[in-house]
C-alpha atoms as a PDB file:
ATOM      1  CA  UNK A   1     -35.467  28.247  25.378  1.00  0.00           C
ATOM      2  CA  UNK A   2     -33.199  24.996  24.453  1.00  0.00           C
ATOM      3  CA  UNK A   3     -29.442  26.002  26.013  1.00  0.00           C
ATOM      4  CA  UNK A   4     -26.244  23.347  25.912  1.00  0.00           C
ATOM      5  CA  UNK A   5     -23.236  23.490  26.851  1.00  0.00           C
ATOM      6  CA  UNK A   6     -20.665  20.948  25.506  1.00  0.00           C
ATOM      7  CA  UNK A   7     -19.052  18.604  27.430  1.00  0.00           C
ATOM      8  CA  UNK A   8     -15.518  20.121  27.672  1.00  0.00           C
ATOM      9  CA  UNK A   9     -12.163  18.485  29.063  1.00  0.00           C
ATOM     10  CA  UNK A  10     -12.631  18.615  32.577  1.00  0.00           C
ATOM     11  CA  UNK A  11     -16.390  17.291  32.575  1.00  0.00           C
ATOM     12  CA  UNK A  12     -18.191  20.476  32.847  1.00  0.00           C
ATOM     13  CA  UNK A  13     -21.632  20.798  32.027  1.00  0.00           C
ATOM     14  CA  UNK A  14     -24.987  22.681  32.213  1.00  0.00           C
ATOM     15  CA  UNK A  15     -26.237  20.602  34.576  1.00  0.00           C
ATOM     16  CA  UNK A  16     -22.909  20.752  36.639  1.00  0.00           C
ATOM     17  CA  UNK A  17     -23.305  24.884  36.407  1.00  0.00           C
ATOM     18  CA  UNK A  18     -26.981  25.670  36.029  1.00  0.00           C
ATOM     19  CA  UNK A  19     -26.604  28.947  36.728  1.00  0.00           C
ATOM     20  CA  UNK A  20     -25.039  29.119  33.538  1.00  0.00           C
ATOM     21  CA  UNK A  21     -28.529  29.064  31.715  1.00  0.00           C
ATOM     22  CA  UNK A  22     -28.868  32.700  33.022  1.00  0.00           C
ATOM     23  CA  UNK A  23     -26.118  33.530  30.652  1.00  0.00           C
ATOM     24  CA  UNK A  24     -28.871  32.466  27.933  1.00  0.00           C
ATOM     25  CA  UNK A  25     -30.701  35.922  28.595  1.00  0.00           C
ATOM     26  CA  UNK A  26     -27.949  38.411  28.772  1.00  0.00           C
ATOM     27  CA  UNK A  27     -30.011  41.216  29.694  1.00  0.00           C
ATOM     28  CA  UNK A  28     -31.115  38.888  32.894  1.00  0.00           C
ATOM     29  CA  UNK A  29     -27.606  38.351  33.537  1.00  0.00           C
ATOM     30  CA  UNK A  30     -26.775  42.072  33.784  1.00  0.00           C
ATOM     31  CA  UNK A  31     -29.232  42.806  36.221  1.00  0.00           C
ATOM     32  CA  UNK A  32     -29.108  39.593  38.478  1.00  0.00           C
ATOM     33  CA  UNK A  33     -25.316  41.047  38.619  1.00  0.00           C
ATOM     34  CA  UNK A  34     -25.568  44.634  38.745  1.00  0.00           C
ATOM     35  CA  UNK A  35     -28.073  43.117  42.257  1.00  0.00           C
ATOM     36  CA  UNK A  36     -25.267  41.179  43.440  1.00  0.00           C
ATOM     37  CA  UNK A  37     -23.022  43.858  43.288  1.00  0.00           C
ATOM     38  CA  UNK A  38     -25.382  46.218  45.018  1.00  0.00           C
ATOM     39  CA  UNK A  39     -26.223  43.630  47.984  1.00  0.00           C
ATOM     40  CA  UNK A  40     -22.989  42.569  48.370  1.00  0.00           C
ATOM     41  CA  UNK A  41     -21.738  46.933  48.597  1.00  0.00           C
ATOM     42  CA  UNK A  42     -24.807  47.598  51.169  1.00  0.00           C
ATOM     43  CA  UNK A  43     -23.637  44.363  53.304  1.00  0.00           C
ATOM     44  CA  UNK A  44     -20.440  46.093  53.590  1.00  0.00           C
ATOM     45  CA  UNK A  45     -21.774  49.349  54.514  1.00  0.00           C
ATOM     46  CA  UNK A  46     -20.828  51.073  51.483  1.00  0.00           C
ATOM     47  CA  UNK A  47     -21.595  53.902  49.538  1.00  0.00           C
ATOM     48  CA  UNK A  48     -21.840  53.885  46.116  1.00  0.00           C
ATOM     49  CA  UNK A  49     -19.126  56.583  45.616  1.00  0.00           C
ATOM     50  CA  UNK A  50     -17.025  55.006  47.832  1.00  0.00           C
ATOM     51  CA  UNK A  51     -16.658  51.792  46.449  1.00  0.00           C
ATOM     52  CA  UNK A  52     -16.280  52.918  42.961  1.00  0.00           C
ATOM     53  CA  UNK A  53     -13.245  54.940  44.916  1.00  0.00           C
ATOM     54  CA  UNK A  54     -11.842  52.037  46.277  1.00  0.00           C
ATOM     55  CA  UNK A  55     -12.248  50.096  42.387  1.00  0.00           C
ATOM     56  CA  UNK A  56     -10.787  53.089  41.237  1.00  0.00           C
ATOM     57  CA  UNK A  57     -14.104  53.309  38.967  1.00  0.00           C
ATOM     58  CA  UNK A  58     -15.863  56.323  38.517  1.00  0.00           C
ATOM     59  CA  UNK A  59     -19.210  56.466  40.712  1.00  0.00           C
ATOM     60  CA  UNK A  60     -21.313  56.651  37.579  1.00  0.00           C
ATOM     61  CA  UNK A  61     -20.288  53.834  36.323  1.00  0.00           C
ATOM     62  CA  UNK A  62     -20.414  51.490  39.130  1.00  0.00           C
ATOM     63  CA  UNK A  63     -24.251  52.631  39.472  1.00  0.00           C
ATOM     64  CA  UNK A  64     -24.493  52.125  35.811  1.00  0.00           C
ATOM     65  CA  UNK A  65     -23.369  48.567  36.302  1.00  0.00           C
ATOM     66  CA  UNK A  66     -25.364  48.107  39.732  1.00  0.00           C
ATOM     67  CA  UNK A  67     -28.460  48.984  37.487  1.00  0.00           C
ATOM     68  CA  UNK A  68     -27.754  46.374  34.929  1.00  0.00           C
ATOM     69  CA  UNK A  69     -26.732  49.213  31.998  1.00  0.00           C
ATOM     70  CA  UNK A  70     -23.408  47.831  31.752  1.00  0.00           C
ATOM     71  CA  UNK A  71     -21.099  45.100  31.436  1.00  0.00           C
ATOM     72  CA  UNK A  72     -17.487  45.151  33.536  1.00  0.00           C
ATOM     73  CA  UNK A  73     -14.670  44.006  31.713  1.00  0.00           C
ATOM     74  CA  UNK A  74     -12.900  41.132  34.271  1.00  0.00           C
ATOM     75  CA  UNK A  75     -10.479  43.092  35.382  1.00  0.00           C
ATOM     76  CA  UNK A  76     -13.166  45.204  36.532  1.00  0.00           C
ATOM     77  CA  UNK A  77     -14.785  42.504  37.908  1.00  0.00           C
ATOM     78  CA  UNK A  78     -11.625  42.001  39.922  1.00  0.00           C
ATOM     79  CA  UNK A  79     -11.392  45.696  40.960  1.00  0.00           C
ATOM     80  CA  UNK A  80     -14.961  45.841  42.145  1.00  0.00           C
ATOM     81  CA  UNK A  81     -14.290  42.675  43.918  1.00  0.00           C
ATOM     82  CA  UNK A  82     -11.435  43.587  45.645  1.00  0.00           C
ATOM     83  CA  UNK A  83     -13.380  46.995  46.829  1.00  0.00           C
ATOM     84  CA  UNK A  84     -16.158  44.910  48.074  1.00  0.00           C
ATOM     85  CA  UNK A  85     -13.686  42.313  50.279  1.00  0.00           C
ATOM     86  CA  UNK A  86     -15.173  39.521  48.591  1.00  0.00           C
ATOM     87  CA  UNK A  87     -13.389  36.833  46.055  1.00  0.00           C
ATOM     88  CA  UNK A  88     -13.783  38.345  42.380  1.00  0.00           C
ATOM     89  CA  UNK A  89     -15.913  34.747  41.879  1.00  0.00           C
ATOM     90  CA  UNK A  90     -18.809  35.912  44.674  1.00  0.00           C
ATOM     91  CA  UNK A  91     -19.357  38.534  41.772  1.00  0.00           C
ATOM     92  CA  UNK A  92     -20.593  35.921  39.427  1.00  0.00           C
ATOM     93  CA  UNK A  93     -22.748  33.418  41.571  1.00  0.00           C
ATOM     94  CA  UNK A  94     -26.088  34.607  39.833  1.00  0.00           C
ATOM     95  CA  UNK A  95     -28.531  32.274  41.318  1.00  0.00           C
ATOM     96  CA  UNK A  96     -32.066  34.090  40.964  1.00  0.00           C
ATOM     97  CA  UNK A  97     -32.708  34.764  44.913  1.00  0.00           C
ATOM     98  CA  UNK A  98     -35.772  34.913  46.189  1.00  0.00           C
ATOM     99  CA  UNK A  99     -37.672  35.878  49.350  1.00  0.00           C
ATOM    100  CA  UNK A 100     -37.915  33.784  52.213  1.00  0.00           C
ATOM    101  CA  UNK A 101     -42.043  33.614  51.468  1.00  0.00           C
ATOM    102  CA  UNK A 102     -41.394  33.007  48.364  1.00  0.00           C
ATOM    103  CA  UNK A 103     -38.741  30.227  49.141  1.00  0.00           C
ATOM    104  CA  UNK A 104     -41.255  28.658  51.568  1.00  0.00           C
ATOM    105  CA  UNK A 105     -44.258  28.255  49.471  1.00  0.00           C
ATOM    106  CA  UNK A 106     -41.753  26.933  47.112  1.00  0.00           C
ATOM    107  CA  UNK A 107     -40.851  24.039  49.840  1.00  0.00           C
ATOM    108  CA  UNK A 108     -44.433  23.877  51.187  1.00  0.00           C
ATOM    109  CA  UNK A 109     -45.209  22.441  47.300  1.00  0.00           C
ATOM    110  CA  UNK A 110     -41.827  20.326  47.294  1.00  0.00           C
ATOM    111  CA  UNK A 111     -43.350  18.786  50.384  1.00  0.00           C
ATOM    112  CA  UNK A 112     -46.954  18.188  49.016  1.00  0.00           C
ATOM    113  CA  UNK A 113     -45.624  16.424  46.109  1.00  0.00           C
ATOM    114  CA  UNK A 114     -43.130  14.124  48.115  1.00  0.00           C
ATOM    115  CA  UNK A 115     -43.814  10.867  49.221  1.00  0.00           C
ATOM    116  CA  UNK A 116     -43.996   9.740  52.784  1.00  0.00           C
ATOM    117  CA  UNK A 117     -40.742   8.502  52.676  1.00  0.00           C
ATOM    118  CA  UNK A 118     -39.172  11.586  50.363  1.00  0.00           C
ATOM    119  CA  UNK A 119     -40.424  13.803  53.207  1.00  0.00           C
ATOM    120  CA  UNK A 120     -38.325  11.717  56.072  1.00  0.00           C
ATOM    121  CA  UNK A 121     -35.226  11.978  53.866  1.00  0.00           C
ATOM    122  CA  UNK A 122     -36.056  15.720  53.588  1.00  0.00           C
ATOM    123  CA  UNK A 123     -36.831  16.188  57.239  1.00  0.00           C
ATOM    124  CA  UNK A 124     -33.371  14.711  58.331  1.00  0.00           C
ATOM    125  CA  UNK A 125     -31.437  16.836  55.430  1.00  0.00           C
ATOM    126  CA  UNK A 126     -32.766  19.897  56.643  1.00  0.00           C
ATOM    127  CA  UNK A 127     -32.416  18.833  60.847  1.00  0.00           C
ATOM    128  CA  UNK A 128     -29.013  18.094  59.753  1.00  0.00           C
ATOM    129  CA  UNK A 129     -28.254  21.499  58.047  1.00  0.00           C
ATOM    130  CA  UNK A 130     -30.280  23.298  61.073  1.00  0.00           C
ATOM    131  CA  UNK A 131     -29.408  21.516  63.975  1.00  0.00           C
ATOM    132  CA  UNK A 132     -25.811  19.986  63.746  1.00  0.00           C
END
């Protein structure tokens, strides 16, 4: 599927925000969010009913949203947000995640693709981020 997003004022584009592209498949969208919600509520060590108490959201729908069903206005976005201790905008940062397997095979075929001196720059990126 062929998605664009015009350039706008302040120089924002797709390929500034590609996690806008999930916003292509709506139904994707709901559910990458509705796991981000859920994540986020179990980091905090929270049940379900009591976080839709603190949004001041009934507990149905919160699990309705956590399940991908439904679609929260922003102010809900806001209230779950708040509920969670987390910025309203950690709500909406929908990159697909993956496993840690899953991320490694990804970078063990990065690495078999890269040239010899692709792989130093790599190496010293990721000593950098992991020893600083």
């Amino acid at each position: 599927m062929y998605f664009a997003i015009a350039k706008n004022s302040l120089d924002c584009s797709i390929h500034a925000f590609p996690s806008l592209l999930l916003f292509a498949d709506m139904d994707n969208t709901k559910a990458l969010f509705g796991k981000r919600v859920r994540r986020l509520r179990k980091a905090e060590n929270l049940s379900l009913e009591k976080a839709a108490e603190r949004a001041r959201l009934s507990g149905n729908y919160w699990g309705e949203v956590e399940r991908g069903r439904k679609v929260p206005s922003l102010d809900t976005i806001t209230s779950m947000a708040r509920a969670l201790g987390v910025p309203a905008h950690h709500l909406l940062l929908l990159e697909r995640e993956e496993g840690e397997k899953a991320l490694r095979g990804k970078l063990d075929s990065l690495l078999n693709k890269s040239k010899p001196q692709e792989i130093e720059l790599i190496y010293r990126v990721v000593k950098a981020i992991v020893e600083p």
